[in-house]
Protein backbone atom coordinates (compact mmCIF):
# COMPACT_ATOMS: atom_id res chain seq x y z
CA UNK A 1 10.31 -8.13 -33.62
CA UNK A 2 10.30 -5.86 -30.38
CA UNK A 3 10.48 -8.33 -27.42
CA UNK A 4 7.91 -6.11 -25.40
CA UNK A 5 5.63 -6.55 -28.34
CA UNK A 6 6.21 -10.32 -28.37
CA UNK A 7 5.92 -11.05 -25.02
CA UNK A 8 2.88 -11.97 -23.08
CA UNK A 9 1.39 -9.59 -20.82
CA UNK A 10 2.70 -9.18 -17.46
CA UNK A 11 4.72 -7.77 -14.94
CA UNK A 12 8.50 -6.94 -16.18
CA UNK A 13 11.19 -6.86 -13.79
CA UNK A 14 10.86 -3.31 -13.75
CA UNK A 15 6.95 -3.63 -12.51
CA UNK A 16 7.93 -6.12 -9.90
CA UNK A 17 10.82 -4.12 -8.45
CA UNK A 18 8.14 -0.76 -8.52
CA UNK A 19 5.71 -2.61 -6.62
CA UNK A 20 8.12 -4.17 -4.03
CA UNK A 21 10.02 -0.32 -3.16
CA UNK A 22 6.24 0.43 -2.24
CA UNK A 23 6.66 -1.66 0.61
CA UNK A 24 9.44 0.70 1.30
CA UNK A 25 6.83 3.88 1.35
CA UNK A 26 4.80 5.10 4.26
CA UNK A 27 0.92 4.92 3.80
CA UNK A 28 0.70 7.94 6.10
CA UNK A 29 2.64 10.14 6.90
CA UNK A 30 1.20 12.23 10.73
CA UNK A 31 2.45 15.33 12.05
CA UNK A 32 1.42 16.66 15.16
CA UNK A 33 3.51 19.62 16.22
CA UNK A 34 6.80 18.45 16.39
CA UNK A 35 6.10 14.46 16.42
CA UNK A 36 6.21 12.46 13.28
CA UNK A 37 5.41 9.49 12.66
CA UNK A 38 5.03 6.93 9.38
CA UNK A 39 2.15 4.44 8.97
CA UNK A 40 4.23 1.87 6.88
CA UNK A 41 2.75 -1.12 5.10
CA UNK A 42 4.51 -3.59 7.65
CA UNK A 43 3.61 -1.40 10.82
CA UNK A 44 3.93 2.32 12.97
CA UNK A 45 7.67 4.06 12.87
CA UNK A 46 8.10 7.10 14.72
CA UNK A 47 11.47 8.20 13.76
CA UNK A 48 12.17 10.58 16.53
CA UNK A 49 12.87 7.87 19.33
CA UNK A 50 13.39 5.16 16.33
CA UNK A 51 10.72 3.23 17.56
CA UNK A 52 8.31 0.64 15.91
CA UNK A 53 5.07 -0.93 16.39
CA UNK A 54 4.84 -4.05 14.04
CA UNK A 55 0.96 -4.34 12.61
CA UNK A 56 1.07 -7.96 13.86
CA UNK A 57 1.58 -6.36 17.79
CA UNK A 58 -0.86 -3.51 16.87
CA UNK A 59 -3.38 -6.06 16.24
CA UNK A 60 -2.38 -8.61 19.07
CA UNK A 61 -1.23 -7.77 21.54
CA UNK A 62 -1.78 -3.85 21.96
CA UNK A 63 -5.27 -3.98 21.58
CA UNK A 64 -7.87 -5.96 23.60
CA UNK A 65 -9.92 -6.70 20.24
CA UNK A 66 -9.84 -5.87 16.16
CA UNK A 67 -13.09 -5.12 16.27
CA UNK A 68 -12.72 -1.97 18.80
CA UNK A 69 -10.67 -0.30 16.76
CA UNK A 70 -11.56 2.54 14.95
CA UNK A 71 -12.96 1.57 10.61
CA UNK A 72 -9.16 3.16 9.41
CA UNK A 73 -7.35 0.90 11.50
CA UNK A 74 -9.42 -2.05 10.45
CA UNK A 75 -9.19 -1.60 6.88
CA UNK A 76 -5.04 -1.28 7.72
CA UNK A 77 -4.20 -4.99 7.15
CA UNK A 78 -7.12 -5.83 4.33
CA UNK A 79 -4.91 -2.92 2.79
CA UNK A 80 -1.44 -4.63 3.72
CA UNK A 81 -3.07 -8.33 2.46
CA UNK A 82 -4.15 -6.21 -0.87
CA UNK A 83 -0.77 -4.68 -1.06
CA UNK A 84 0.92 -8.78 -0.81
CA UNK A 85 -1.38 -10.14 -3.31
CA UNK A 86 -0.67 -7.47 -5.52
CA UNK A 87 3.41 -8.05 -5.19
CA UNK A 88 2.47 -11.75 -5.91
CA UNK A 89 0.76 -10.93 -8.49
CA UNK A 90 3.91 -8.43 -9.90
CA UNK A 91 6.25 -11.17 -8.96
CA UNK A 92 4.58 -14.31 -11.01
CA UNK A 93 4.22 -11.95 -13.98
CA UNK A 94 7.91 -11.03 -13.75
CA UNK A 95 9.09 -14.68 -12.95
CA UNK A 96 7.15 -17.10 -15.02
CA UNK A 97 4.84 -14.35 -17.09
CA UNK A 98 1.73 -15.86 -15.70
CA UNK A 99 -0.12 -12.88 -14.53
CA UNK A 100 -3.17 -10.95 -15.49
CA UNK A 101 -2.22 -7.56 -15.08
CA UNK A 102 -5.50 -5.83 -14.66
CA UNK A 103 -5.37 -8.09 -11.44
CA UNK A 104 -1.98 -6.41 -9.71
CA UNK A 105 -3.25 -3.12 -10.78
CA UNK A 106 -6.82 -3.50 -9.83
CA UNK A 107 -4.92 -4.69 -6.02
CA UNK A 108 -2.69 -1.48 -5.95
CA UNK A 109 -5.74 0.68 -6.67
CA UNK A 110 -7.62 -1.03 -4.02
CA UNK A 111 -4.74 -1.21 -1.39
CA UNK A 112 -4.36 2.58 -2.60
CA UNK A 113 -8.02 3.06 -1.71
CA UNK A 114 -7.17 1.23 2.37
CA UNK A 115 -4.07 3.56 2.61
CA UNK A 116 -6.12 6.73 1.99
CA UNK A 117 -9.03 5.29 4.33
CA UNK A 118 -5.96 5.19 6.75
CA UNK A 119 -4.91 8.62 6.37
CA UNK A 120 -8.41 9.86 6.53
CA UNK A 121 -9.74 8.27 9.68
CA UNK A 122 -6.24 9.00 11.53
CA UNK A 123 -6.42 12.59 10.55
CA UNK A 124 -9.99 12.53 11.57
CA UNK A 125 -10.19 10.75 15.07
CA UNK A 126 -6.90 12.35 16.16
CA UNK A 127 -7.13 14.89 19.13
CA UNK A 128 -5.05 18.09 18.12
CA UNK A 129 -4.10 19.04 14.95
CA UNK A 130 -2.97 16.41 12.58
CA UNK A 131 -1.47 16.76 9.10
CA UNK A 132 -1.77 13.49 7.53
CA UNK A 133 -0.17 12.92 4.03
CA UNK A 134 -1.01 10.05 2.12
CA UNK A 135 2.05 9.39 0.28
CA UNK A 136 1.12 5.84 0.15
CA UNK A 137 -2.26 6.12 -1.92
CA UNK A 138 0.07 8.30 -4.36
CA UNK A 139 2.86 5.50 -4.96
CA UNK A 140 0.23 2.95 -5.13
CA UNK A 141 -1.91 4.62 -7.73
CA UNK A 142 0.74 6.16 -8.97
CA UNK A 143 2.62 2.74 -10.28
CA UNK A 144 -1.25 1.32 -10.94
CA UNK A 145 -1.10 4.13 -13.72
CA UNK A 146 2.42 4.02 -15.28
CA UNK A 147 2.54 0.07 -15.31
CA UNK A 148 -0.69 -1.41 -15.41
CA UNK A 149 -2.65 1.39 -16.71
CA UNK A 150 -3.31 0.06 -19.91
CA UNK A 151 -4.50 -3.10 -18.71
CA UNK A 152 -6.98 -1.18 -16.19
CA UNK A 153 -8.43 1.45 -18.95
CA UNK A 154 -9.31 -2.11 -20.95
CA UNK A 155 -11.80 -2.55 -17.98
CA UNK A 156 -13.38 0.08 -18.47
């Protein structure tokens, strides 16, 4: 018999190892003129003076309070704590095969959801022109569909 048929449901190594690389991809990517800059899962990179804001000092000890900052920057680390349960989630399935999978999809749709907020409000609240990409929502959504897709059309 086919071992994917006979398996239980769940993450496969492959799954687990998609989701974690998406920790690897920026949510946002901003242009403005000649400056870049990367909204990562984990915090701010601007790779033309290779230097990084953590989201843990973003939310600190740069700003006074959470709740001044602007609704995209808010929903920034629900999106990051979707994005962990959701790797979790990929990583039980893969270890011990004890996952539901419309769960760690139904995350990376949701965290996809944050990162496009993200991109959104950024492009939005910037002064000047700003091109913001949301590669993140793509790789989120993107691995939502090829691995857990299935599970999520069931939902439906």
């Amino acid at each position: 018999m086919d071992d994917a048929v006979s398996r239980p449901p769940g993450s496969t190594a492959r799954a687990a190892i998609a989701v974690l690389l998406l920790g690897l991809l920026p949510w946002s990517v901003l242009w403005q003129g000649d400056d870049v800059a990367f909204v990562m899962v984990w915090g701010l990179f601007h790779p033309n003076d290779l230097h990084v804001h953590s989201l843990y000092v973003l939310l600190t000890e740069s700003w006074p309070s959470y709740w001044l900052l602007p609704h995209s920057l808010r929903v920034w680390p629900v999106g990051t704590l979707l994005y962990g349960a959701a790797l979790a989630s990929a990583g039980v399935g893969a270890v011990f095969r004890r996952e539901d999978p419309r769960v760690t999809g139904g995350l990376l749709v949701l965290a996809g959801i944050a990162a496009l907020w993200i991109s959104l409000g950024l492009a939005t609240r910037t002064v000047g022109d700003v091109i913001a990409i949301p590669v993140g929502t793509v790789g989120l959504w993107l691995v939502a569909w090829w691995w857990y897709g299935p599970a999520l059309r069931n939902l439906v």
